[in-house]
C-alpha atoms as a PDB file:
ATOM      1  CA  UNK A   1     -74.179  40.282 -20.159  1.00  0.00           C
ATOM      2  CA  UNK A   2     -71.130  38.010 -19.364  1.00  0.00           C
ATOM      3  CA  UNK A   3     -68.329  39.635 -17.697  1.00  0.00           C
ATOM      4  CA  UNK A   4     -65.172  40.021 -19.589  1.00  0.00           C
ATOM      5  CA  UNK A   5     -62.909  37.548 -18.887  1.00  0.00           C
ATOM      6  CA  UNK A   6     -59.775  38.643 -16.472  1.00  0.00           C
ATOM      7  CA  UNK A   7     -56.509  36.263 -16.270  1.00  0.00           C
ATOM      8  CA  UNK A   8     -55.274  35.994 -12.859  1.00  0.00           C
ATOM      9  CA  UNK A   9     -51.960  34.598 -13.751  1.00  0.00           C
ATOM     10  CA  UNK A  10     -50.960  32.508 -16.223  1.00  0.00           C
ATOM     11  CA  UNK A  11     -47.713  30.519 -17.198  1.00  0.00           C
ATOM     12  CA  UNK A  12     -49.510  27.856 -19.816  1.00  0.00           C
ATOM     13  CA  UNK A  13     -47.654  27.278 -23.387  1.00  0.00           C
ATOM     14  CA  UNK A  14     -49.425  27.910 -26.634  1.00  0.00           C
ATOM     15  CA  UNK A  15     -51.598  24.688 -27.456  1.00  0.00           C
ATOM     16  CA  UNK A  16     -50.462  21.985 -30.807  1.00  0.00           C
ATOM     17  CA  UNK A  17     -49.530  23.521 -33.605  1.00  0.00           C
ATOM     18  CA  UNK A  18     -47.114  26.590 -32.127  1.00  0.00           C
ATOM     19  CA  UNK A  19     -44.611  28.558 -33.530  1.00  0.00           C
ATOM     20  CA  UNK A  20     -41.551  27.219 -32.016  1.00  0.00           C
ATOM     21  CA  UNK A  21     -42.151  23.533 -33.339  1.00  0.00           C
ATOM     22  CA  UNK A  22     -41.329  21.605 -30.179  1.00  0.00           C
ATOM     23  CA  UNK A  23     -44.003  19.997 -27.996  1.00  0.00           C
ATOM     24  CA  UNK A  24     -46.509  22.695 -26.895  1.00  0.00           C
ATOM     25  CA  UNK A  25     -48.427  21.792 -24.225  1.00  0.00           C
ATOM     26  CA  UNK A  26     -45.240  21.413 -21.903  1.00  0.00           C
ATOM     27  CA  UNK A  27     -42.673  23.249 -19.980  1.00  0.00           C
ATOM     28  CA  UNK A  28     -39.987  23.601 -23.059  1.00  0.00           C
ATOM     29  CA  UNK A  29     -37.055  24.049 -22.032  1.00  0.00           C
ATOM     30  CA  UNK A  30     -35.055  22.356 -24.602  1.00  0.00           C
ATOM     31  CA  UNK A  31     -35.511  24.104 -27.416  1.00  0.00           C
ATOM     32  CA  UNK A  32     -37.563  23.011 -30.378  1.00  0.00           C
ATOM     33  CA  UNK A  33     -38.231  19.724 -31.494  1.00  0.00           C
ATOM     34  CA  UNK A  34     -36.897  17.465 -33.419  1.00  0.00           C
ATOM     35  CA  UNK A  35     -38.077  15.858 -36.708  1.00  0.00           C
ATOM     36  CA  UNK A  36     -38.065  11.878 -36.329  1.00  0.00           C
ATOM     37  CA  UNK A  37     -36.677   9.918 -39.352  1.00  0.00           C
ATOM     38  CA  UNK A  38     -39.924   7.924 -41.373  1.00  0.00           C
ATOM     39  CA  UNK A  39     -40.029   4.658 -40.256  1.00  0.00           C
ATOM     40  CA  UNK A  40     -38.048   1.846 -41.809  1.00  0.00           C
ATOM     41  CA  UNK A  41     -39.547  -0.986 -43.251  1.00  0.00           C
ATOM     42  CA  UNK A  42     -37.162  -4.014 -42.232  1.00  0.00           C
ATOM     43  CA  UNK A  43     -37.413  -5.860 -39.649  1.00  0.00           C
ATOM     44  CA  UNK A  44     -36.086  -4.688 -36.274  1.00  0.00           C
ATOM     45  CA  UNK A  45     -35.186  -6.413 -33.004  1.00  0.00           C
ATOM     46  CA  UNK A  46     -35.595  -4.894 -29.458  1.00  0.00           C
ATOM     47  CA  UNK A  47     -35.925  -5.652 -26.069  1.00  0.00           C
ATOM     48  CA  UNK A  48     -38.284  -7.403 -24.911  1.00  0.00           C
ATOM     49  CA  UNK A  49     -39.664  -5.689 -21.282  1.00  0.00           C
ATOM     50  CA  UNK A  50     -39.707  -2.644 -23.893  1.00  0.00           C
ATOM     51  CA  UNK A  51     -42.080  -4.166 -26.812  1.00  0.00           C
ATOM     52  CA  UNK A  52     -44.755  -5.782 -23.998  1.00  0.00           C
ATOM     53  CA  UNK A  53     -44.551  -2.444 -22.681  1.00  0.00           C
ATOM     54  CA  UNK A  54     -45.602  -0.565 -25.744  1.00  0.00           C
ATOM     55  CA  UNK A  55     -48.432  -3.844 -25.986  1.00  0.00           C
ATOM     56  CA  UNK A  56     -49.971  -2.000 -23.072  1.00  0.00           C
ATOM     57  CA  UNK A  57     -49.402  -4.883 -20.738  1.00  0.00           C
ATOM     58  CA  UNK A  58     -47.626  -2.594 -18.124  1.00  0.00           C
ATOM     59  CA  UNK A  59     -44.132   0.101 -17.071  1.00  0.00           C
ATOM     60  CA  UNK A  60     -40.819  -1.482 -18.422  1.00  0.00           C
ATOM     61  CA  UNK A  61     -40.196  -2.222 -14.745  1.00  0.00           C
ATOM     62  CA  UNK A  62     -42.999  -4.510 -14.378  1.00  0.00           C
ATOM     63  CA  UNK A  63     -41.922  -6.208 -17.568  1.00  0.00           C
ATOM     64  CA  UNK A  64     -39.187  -6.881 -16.557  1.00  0.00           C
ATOM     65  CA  UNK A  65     -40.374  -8.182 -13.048  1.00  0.00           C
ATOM     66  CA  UNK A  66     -42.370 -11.198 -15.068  1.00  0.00           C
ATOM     67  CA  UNK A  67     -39.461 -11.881 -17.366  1.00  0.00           C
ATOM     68  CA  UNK A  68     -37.547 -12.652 -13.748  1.00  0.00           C
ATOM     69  CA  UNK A  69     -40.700 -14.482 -12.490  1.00  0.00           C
ATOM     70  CA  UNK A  70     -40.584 -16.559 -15.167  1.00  0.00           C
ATOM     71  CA  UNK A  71     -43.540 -15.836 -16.716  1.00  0.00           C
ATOM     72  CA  UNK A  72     -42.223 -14.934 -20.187  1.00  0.00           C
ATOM     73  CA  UNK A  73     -41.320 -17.478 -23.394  1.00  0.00           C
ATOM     74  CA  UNK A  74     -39.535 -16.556 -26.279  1.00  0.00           C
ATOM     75  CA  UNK A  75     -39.490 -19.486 -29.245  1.00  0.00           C
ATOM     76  CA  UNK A  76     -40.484 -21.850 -26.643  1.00  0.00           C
ATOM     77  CA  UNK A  77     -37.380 -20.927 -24.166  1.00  0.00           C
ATOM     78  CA  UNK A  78     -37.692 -18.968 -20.693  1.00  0.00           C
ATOM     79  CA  UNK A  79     -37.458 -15.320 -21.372  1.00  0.00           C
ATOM     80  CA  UNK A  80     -34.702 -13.544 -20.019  1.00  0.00           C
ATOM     81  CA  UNK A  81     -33.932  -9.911 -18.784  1.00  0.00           C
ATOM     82  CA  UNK A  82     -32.043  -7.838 -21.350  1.00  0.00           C
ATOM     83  CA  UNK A  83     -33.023 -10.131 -24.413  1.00  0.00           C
ATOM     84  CA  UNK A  84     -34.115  -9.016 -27.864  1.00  0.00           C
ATOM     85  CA  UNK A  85     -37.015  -9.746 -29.954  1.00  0.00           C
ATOM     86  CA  UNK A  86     -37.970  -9.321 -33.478  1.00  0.00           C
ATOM     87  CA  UNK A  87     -41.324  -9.304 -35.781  1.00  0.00           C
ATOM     88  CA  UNK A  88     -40.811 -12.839 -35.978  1.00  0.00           C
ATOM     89  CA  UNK A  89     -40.154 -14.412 -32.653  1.00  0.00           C
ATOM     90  CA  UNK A  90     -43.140 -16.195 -30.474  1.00  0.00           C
ATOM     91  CA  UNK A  91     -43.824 -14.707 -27.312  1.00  0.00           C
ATOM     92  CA  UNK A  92     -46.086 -16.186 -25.034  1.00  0.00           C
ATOM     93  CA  UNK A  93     -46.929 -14.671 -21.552  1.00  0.00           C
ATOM     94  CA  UNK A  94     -48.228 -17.212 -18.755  1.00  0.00           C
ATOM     95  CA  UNK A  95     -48.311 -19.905 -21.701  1.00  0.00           C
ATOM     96  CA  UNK A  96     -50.923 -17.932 -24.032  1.00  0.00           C
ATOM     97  CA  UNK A  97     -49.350 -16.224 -27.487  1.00  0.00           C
ATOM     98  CA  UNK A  98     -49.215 -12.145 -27.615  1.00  0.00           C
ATOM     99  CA  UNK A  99     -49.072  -9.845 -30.342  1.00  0.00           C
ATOM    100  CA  UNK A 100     -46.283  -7.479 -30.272  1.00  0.00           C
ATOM    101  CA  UNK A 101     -45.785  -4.239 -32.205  1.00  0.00           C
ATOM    102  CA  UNK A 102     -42.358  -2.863 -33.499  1.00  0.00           C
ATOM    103  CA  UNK A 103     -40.938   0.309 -34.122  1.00  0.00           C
ATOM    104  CA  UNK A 104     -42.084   0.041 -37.780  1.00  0.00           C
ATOM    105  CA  UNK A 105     -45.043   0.433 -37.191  1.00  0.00           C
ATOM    106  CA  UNK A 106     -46.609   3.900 -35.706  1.00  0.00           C
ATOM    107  CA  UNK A 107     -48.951   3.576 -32.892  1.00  0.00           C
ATOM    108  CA  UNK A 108     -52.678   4.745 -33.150  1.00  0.00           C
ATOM    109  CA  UNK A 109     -53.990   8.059 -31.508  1.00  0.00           C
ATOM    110  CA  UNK A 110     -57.271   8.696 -30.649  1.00  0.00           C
ATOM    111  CA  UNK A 111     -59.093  12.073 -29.361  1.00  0.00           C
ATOM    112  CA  UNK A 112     -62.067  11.324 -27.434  1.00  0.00           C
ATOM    113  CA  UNK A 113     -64.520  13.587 -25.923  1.00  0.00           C
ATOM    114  CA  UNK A 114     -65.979  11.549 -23.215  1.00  0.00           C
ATOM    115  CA  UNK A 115     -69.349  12.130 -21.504  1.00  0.00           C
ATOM    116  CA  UNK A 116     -70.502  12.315 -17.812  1.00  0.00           C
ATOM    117  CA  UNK A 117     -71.475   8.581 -16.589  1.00  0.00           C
ATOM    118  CA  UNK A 118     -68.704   6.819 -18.429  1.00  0.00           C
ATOM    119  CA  UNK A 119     -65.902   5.283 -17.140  1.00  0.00           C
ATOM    120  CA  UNK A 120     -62.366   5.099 -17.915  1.00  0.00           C
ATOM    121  CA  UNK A 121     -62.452   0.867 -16.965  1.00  0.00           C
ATOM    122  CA  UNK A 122     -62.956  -2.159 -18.665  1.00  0.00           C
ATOM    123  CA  UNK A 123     -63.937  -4.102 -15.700  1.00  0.00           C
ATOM    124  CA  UNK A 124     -67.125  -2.139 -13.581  1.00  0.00           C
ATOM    125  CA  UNK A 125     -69.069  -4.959 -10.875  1.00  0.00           C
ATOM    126  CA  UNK A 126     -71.872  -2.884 -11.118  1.00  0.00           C
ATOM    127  CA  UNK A 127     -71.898  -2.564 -15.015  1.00  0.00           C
ATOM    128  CA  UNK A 128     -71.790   1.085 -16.038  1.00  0.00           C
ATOM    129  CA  UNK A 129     -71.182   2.536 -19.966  1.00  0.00           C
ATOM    130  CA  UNK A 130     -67.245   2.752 -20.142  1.00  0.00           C
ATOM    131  CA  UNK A 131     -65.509   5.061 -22.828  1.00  0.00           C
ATOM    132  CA  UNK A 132     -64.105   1.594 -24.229  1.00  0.00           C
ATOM    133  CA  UNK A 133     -67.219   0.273 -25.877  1.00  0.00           C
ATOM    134  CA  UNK A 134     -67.144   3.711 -27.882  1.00  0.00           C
ATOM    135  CA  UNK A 135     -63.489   3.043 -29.630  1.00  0.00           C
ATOM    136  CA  UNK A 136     -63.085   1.314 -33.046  1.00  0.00           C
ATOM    137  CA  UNK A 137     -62.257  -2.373 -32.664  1.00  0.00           C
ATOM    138  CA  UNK A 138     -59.250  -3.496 -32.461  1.00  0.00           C
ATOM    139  CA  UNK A 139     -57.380  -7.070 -33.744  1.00  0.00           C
ATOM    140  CA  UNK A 140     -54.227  -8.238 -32.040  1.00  0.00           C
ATOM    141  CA  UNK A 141     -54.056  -5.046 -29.952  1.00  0.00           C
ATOM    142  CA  UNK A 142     -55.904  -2.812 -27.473  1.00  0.00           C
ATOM    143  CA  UNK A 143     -56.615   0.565 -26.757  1.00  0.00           C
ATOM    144  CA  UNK A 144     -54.467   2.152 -23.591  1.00  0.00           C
ATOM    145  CA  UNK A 145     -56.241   5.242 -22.177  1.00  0.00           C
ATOM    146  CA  UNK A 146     -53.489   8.398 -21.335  1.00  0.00           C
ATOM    147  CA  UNK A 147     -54.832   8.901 -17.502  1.00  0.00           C
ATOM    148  CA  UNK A 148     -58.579   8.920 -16.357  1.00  0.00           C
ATOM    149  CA  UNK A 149     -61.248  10.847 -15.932  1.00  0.00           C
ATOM    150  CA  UNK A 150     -63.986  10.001 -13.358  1.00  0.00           C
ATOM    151  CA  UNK A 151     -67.321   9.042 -13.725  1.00  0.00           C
ATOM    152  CA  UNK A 152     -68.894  12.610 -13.187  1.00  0.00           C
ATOM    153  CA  UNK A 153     -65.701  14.255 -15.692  1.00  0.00           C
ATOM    154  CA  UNK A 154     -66.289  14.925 -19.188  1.00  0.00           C
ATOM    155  CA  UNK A 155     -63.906  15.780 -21.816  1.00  0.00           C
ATOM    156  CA  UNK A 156     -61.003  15.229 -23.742  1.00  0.00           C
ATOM    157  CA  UNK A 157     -59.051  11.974 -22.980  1.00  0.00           C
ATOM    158  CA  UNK A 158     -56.787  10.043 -25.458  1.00  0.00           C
ATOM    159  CA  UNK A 159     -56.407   6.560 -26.409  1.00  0.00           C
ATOM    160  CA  UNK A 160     -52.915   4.805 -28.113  1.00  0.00           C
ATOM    161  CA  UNK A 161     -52.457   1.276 -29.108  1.00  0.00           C
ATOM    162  CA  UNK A 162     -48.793   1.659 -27.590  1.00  0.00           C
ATOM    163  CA  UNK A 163     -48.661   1.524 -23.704  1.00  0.00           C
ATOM    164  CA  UNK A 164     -45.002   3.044 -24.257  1.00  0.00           C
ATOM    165  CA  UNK A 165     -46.294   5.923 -25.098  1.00  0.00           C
ATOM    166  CA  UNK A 166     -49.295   5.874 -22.601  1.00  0.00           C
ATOM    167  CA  UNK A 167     -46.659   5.683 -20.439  1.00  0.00           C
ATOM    168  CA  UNK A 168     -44.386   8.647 -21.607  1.00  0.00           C
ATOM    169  CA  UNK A 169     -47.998  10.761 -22.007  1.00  0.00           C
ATOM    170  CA  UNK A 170     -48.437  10.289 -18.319  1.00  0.00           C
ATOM    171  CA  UNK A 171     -45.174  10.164 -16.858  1.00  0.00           C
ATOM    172  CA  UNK A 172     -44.195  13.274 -14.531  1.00  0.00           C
ATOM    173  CA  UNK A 173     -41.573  14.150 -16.452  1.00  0.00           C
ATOM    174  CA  UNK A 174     -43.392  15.282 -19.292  1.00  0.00           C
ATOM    175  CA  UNK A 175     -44.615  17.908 -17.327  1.00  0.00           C
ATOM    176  CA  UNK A 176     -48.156  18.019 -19.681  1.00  0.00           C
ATOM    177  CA  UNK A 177     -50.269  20.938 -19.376  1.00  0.00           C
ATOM    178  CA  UNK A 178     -54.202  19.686 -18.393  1.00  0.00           C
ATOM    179  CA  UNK A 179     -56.742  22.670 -19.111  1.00  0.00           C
ATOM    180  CA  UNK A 180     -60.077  22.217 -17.069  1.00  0.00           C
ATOM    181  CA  UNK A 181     -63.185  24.185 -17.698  1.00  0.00           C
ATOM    182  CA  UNK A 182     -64.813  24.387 -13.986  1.00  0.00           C
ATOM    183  CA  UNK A 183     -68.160  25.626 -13.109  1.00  0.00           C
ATOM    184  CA  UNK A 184     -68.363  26.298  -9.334  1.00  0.00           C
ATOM    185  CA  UNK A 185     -71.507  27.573  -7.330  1.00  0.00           C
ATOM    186  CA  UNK A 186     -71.442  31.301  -6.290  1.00  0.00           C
ATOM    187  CA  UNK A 187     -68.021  33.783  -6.909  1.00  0.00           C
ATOM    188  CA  UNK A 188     -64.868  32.443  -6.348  1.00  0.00           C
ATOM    189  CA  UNK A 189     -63.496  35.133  -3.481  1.00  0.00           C
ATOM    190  CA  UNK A 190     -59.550  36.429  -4.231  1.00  0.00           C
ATOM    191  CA  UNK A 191     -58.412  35.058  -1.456  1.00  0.00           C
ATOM    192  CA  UNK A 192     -59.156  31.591  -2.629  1.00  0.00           C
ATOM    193  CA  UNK A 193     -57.763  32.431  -6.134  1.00  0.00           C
ATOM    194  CA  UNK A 194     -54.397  33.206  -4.808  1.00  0.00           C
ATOM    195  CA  UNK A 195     -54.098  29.956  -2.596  1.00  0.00           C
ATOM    196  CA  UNK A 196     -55.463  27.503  -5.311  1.00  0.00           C
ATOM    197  CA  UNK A 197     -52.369  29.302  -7.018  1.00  0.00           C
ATOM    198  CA  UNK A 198     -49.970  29.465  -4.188  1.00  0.00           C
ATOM    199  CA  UNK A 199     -50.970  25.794  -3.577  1.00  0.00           C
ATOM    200  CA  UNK A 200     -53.375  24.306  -1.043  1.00  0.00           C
ATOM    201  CA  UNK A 201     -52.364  20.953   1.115  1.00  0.00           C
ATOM    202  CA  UNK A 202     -54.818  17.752   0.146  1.00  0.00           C
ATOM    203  CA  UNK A 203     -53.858  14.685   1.671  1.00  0.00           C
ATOM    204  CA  UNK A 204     -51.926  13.047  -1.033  1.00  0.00           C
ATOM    205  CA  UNK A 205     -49.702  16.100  -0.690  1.00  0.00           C
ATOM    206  CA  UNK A 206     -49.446  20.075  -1.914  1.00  0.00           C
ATOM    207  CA  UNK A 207     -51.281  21.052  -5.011  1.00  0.00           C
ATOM    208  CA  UNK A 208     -51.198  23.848  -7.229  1.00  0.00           C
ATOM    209  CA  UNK A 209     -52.866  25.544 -10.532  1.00  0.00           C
ATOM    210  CA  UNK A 210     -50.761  26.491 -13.069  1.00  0.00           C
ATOM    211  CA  UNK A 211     -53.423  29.216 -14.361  1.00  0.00           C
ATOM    212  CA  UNK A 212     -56.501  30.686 -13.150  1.00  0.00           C
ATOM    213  CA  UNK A 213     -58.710  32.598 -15.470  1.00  0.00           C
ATOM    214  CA  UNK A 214     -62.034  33.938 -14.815  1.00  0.00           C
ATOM    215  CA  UNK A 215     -64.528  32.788 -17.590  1.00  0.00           C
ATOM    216  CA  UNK A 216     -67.628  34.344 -17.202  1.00  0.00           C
ATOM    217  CA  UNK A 217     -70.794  33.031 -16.190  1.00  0.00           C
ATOM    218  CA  UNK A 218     -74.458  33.850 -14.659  1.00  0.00           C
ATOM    219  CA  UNK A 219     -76.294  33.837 -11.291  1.00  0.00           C
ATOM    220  CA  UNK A 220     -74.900  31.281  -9.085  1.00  0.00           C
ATOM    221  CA  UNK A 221     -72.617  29.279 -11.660  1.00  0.00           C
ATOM    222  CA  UNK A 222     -69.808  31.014 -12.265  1.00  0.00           C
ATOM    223  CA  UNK A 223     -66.694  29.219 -15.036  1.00  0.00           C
ATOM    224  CA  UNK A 224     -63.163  29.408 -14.202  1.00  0.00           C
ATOM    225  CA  UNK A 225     -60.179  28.008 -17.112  1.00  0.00           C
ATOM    226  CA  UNK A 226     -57.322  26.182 -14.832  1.00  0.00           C
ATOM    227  CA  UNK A 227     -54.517  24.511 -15.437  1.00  0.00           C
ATOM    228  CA  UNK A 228     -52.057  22.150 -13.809  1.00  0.00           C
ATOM    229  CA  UNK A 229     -49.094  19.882 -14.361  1.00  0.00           C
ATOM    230  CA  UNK A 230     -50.261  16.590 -13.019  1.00  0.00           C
ATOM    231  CA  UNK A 231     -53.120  14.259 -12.666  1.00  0.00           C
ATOM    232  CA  UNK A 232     -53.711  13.126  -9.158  1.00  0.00           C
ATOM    233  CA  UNK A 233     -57.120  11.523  -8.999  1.00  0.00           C
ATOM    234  CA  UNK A 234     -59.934  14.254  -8.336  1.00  0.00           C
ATOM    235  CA  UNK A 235     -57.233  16.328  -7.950  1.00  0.00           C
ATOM    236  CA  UNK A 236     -59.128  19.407  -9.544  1.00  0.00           C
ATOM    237  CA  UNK A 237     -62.221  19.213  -7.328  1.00  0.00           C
ATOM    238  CA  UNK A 238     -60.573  18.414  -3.892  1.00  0.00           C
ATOM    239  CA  UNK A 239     -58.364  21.420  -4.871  1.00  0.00           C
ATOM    240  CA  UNK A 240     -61.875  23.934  -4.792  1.00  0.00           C
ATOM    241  CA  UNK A 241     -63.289  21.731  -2.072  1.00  0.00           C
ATOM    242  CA  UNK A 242     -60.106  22.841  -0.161  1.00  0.00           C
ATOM    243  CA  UNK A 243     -60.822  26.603  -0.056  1.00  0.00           C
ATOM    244  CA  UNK A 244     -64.731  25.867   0.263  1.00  0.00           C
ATOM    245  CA  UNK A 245     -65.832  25.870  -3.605  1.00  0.00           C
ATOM    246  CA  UNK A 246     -68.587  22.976  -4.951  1.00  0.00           C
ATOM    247  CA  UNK A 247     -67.744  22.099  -8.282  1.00  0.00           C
ATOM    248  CA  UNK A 248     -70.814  21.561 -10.411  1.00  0.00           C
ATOM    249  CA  UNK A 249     -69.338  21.067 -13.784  1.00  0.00           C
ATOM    250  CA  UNK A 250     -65.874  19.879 -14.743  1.00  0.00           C
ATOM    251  CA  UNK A 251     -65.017  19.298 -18.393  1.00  0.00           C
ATOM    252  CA  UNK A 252     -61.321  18.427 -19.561  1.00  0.00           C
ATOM    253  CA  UNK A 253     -60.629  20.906 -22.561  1.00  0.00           C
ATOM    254  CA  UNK A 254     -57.298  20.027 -23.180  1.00  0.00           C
ATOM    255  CA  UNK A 255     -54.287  17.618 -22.575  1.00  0.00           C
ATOM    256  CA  UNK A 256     -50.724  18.735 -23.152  1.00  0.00           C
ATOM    257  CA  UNK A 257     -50.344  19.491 -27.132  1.00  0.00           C
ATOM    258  CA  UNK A 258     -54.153  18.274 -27.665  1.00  0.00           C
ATOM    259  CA  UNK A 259     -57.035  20.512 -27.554  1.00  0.00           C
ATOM    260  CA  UNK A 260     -60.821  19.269 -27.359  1.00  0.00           C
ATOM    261  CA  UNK A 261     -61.931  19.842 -30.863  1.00  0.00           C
ATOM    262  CA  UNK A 262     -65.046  22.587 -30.900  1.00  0.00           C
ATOM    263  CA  UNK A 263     -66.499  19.878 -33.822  1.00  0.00           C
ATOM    264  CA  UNK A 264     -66.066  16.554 -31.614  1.00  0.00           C
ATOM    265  CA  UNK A 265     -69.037  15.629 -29.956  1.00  0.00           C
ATOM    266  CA  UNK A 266     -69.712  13.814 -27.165  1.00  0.00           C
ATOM    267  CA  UNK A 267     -69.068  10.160 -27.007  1.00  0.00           C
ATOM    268  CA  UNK A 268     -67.467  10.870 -30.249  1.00  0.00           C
ATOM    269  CA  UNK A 269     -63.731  10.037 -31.523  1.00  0.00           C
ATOM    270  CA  UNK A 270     -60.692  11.880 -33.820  1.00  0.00           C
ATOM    271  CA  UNK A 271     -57.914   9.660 -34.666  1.00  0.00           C
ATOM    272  CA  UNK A 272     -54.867  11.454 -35.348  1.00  0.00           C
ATOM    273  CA  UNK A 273     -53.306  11.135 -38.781  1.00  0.00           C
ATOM    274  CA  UNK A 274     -49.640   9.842 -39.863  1.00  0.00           C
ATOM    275  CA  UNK A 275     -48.069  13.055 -39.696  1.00  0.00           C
ATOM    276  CA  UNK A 276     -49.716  14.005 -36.197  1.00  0.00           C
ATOM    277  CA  UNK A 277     -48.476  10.638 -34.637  1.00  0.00           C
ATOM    278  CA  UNK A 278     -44.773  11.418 -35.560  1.00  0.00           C
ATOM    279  CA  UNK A 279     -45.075  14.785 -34.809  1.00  0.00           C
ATOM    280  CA  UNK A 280     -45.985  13.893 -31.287  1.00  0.00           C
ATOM    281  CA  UNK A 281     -43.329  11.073 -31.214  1.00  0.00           C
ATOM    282  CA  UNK A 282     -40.640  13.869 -32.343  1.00  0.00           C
ATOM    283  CA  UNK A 283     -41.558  16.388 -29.249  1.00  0.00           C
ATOM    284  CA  UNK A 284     -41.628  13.156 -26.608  1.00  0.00           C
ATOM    285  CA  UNK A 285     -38.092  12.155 -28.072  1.00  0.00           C
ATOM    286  CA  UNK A 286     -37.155  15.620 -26.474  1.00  0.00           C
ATOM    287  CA  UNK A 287     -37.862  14.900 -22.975  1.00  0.00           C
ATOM    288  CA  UNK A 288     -35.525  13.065 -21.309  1.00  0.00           C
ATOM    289  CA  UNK A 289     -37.201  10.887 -18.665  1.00  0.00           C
ATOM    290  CA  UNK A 290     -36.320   7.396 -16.245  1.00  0.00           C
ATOM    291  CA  UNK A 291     -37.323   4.146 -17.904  1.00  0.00           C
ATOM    292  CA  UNK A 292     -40.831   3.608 -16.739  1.00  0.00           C
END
């Protein structure tokens, strides 16, 4: 018989699709959220470091860095910081043409439940499946992946064609709820609970769970449902490691508003529809956040 499940503690918001219509999945503490005006259809102009941004080349900052270094033309001029662009202008980064996307046009979303033995990377030395070759083909664009999840991770990740909104999806300030299903060998002892809560020092700095919930499980495995606020890299594991737990399992289960669909198999996709997409846009448009 599995044990009933006991909450330890618990401050996670409801997951997409809540009551209070801002963007669950976060610490809201602006109120709800609100609705985004449909897309117009004429052409727009805007600035430049902030369309090859939402190309996925790279932060605003960095844009703007190869603008100053020259490496930007716009029409056949030197680009310059602070200039506009429009549907119809010519850019060309280190002398080869790029396709930009406007604010007429949504970005893509994509759910994706990734497997164990991919990787989030398009370049591997020695070769190894990546989560890339699973996404639909793209023309004039590319897919950005929101964070990582390493090679021995499954689970939910998502994929945009905007690196704006990569960008947004993974910047600090969102404050994003990740959900982790974690098997671990043998019972996780109270003691350990409460510091993995309280916060435990790794060496990139102090690190805390949001949630703990026991989950049930048999013999030596034993699940556990956490959450967190960040995404430091193997953060999860060298968080268990730290009070003396071996992870054997770790599956993503959900990523702020987004949770892994029960129907989405692995190495399987779910692209978000219209309405989704603006949705999401609408809640981000509530967090107010330094240009990254």
């Amino acid at each position: 018989m599995r044990p009933e499940k006991k909450p330890v503690r618990s401050t996670a918001p409801a997951p997409f699709g809540g009551a209070d219509g801002g963007l669950d999945g976060r610490r809201n503490r602006r109120g709800a959220a609100r609705h985004i005006p449909r897309p117009s259809a004429s052409a727009v102009s805007e600035r430049l470091h902030k369309v090859l941004a939402r190309a996925g080349l790279g932060s605003r900052r960095q844009m703007e860095a190869w603008i100053a270094a020259g490496r930007l033309e716009v029409n056949g001029q030197q680009a310059e910081i602070g200039m506009s662009v429009g549907p119809r202008d010519r850019v060309k980064l280190d002398g080869k043409l790029i396709t930009l996307h406007f604010s007429t046009q949504l970005p893509r979303v994509l759910l994706y439940h990734k497997p164990e033995g991919e990787i989030v990377s398009r370049d591997d030395p020695e070769g190894r499946p990546n989560v890339f070759a699973a996404l639909p083909r793209l023309r004039g664009s590319r897919w950005v992946a929101v964070g990582r999840l390493d090679l021995n991770t499954s689970g939910l990740i998502l994929f945009t064609t905007s690196g704006e909104l990569a960008n947004q999806l993974m910047h600090p300030g969102a404050e994003l709820l990740r959900v982790y299903a974690v098997r671990v060998i043998g019972e996780l002892a109270p003691d350990a609970q409460e510091k993995l809560l309280a916060g435990v020092p790794l060496e990139d700095g102090v690190a805390r769970f949001a949630s703990l919930e026991d989950a049930g499980g048999q013999g030596v495995n034993h699940w556990h449902h956490v959450s967190l606020f960040e995404g430091r890299n193997r953060e999860v594991r060298r968080m268990f490691e730290a009070v003396g737990s071996k992870v054997s399992r770790l599956i993503r289960i959900r990523y702020g508003p987004f949770v892994l669909p029960s129907r989405l198999k692995r190495g399987r996709f779910l692209e978000l529809g219209k309405a989704e997409v603006e949705r999401l846009l609408a809640g981000l448009k509530e967090i107010r956040q330094p240009d990254v």
